[in-house]
Protein backbone atom coordinates (compact mmCIF):
# COMPACT_ATOMS: atom_id res chain seq x y z
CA UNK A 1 62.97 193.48 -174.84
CA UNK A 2 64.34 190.65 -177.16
CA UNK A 3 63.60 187.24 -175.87
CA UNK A 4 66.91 184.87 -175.22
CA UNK A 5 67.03 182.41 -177.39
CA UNK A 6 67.68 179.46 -174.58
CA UNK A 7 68.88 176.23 -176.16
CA UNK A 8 67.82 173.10 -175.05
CA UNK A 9 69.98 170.42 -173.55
CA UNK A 10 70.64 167.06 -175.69
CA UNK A 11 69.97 164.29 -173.33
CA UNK A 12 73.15 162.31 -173.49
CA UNK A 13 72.64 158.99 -175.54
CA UNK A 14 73.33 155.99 -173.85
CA UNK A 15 76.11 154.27 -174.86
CA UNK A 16 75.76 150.82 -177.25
CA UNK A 17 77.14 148.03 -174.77
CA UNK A 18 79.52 146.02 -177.25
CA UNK A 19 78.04 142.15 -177.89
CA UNK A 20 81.37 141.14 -176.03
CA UNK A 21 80.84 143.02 -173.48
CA UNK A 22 77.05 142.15 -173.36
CA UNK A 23 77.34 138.38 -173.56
CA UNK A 24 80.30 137.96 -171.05
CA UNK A 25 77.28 139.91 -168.43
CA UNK A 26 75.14 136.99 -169.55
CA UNK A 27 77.47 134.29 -169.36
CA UNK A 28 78.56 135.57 -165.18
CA UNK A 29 74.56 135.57 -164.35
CA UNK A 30 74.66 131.80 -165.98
CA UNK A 31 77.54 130.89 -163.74
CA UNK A 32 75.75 132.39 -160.36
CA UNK A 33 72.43 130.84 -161.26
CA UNK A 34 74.37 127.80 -162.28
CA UNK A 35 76.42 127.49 -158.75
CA UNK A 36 73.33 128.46 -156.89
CA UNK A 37 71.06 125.76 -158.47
CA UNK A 38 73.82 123.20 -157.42
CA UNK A 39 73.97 124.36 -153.63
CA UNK A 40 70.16 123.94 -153.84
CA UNK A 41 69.89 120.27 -155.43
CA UNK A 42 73.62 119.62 -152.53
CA UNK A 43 71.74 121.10 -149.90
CA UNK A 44 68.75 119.14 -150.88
CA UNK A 45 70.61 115.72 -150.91
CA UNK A 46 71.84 115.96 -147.77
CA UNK A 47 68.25 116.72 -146.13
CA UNK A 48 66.93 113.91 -147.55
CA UNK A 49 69.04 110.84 -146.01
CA UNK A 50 67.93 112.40 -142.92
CA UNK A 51 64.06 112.19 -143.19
CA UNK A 52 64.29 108.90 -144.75
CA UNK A 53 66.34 107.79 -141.82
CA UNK A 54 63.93 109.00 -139.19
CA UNK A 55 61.01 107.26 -141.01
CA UNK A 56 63.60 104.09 -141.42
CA UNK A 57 64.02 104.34 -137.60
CA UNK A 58 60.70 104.51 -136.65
CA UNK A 59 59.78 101.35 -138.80
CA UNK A 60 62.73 99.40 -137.27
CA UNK A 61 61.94 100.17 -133.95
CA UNK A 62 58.55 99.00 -134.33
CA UNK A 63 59.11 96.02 -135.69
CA UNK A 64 61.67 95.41 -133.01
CA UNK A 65 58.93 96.03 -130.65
CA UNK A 66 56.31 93.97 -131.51
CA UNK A 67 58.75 90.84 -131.87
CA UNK A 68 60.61 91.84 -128.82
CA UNK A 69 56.75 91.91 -126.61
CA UNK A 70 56.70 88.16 -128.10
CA UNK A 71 59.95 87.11 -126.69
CA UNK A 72 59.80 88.82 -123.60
CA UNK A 73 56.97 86.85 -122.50
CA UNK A 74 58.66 83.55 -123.36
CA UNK A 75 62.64 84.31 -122.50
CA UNK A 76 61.77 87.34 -119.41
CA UNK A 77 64.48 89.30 -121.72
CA UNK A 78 64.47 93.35 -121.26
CA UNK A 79 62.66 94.68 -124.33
CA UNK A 80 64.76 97.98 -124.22
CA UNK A 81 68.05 95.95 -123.77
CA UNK A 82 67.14 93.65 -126.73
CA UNK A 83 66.16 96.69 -129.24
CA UNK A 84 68.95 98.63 -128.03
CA UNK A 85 71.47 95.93 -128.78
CA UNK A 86 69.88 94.75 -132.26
CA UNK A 87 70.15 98.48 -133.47
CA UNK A 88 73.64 98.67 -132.37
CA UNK A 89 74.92 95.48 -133.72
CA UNK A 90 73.34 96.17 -136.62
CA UNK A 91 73.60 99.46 -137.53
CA UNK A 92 70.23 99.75 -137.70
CA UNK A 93 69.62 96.46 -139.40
CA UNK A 94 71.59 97.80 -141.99
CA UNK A 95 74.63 95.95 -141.67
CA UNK A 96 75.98 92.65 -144.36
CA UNK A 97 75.87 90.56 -141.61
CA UNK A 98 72.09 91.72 -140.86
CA UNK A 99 71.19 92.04 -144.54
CA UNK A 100 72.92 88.66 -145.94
CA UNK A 101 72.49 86.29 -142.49
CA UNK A 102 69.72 87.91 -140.65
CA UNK A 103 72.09 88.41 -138.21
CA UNK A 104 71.07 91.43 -135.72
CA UNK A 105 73.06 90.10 -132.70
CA UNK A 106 76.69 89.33 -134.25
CA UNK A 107 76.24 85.28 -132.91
CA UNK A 108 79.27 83.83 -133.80
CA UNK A 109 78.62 80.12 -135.37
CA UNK A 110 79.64 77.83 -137.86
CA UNK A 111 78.94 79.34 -141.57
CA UNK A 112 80.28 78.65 -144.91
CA UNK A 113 80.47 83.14 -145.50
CA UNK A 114 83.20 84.69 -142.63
CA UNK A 115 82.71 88.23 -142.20
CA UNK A 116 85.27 91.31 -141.17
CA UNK A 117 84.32 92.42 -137.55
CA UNK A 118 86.20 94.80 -135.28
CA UNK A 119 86.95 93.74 -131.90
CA UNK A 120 88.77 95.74 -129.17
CA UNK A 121 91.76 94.25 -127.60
CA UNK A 122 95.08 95.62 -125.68
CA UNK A 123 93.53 99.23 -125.96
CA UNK A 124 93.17 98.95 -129.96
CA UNK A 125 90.54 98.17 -132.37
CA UNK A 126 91.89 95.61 -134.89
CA UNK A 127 90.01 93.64 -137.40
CA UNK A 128 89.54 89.90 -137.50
CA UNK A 129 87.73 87.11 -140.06
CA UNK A 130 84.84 85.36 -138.30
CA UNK A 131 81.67 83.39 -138.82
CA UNK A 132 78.43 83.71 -137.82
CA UNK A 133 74.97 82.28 -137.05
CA UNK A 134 72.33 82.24 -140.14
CA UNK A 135 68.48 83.10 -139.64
CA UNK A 136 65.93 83.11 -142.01
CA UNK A 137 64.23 86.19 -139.94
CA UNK A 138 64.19 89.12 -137.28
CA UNK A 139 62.57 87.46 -135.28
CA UNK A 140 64.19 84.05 -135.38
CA UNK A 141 67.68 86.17 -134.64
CA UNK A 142 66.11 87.74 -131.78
CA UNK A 143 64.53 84.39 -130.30
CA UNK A 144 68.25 82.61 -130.64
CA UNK A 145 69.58 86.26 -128.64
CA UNK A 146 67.39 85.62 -125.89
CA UNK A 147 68.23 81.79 -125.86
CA UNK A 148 71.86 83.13 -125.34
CA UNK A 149 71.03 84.74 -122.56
CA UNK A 150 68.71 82.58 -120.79
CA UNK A 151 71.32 79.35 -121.23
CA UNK A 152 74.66 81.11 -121.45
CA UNK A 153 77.56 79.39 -123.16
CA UNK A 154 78.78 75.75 -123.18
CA UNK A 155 81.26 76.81 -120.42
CA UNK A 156 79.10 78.98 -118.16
CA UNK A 157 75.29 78.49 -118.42
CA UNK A 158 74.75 81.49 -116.07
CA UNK A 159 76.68 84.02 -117.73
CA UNK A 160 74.35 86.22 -118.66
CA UNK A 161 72.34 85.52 -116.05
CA UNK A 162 72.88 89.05 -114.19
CA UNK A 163 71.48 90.31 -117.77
CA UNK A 164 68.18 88.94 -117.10
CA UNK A 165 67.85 89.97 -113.27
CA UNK A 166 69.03 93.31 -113.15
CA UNK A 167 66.97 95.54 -112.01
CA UNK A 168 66.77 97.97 -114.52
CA UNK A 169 68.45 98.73 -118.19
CA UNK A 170 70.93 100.28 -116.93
CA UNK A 171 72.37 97.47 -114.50
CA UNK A 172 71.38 94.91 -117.12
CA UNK A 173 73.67 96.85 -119.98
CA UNK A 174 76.03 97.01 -118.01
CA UNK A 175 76.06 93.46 -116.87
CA UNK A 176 76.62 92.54 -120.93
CA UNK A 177 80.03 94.59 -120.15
CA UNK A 178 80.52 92.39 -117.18
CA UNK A 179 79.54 89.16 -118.70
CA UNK A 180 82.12 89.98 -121.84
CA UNK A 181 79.07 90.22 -124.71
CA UNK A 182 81.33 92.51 -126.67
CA UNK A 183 84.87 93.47 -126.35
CA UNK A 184 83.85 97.23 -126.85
CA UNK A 185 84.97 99.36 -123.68
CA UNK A 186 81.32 101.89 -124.36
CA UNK A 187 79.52 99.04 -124.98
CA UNK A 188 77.24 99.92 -121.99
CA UNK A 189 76.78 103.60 -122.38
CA UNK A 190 76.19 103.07 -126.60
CA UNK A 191 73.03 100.62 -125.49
CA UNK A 192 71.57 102.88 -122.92
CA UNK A 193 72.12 105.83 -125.22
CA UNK A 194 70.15 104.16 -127.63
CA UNK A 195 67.57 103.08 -124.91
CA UNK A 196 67.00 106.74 -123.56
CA UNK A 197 67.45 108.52 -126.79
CA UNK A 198 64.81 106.47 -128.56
CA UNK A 199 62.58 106.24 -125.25
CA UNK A 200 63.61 102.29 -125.95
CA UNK A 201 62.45 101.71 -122.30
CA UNK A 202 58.65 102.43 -122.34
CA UNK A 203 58.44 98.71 -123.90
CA UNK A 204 59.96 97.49 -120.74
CA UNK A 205 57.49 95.74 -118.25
CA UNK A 206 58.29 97.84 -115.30
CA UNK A 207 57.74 100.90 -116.89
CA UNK A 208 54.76 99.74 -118.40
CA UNK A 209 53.33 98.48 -114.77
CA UNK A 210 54.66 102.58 -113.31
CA UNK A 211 52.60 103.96 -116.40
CA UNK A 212 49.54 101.98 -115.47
CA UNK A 213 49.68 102.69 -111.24
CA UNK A 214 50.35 106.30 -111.88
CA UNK A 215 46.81 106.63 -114.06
């Protein structure tokens, strides 16, 4: 019998992609690499704030704490209260008033500079012009804060007394409510956030005194 000739296939040739055609693929893979480089380097810039922040935070507080032992001693001020308030009125220490006047209190006084402050009155904020005390350090604003409290104002020298007494951070916060330290309704519950949030209250002397029966 006579063998069949079988032919064989032709594999089909690829086609030629057209340059055009070619170079607009490379251009879209540009673009995606392009847009997802930028959410990396976003992405990365907000991360960063936040670990310098913590750090920041740390550093602050300890400083606070070390000044805030000093005074303590002298004035029989609440460490937690005091660290509590400086970071709020502050910001964190980051403030113009804090930065330019070393200023961690907002002590009104007589000062060439007046600064823009907000103040909370008939169930507004508004903003008012004012002047403040000058310091040449933390530790000298935080001294003059605790002289504030232990001789009150020209017109009540026990004012803050209830500040001093309380019992606890909690009753002494809210005493600064009481005693009309700021005109900021939350003014209480912002300092003992701070307090608990940043375990502000292991400085205190009571706690310290629990700590040491309980061992």
């Amino acid at each position: 019998m006579a063998k069949k000739m079988v032919k064989k296939r032709k594999s089909p040739r690829k086609k030629k992609q057209s340059p055009i055609i070619l170079g607009m693929k490379i251009f879209f893979v540009c673009i995606l690499l392009f847009i997802f480089s930028i959410a990396l380097i976003s992405k990365k810039l907000f991360e960063e704030p936040s670990g310098i922040s913590t750090n920041y935070e740390q550093e602050f507080i300890h400083e606070l704490a070390e000044n805030a032992v000093i005074i303590e001693a002298k004035y029989h001020v609440r460490p937690s209260v005091m660290m509590a308030q400086a970071i709020l009125e502050s910001n964190w220490g980051k403030s113009e008033l804090a930065q330019r006047e070393k200023n961690y209190y907002g002590i009104k006084g007589e000062n060439p500079s007046s600064y823009t402050t907000k103040e909370f009155e008939e169930d507004e904020w508004i903003e008012i012009s004012a002047q403040f005390r000058s310091y040449d350090s933390l530790l000298e604003s935080m001294e003059d804060y605790a002289k504030l409290l232990n001789n009150g104002t020209g017109w009540d020298g026990e004012l803050y007394k209830e500040v001093i007494e309380a019992p606890n951070y909690i009753e002494s916060a809210e005493a600064l409510q009481t005693a009309g330290y700021a005109t900021d309704p939350d003014y209480p519950e912002k300092v003992i956030s701070l307090i608990e949030t940043y375990e502000l209250y292991k400085y205190d002397h009571d706690t310290i005194e629990q700590e040491s029966k309980s061992e």
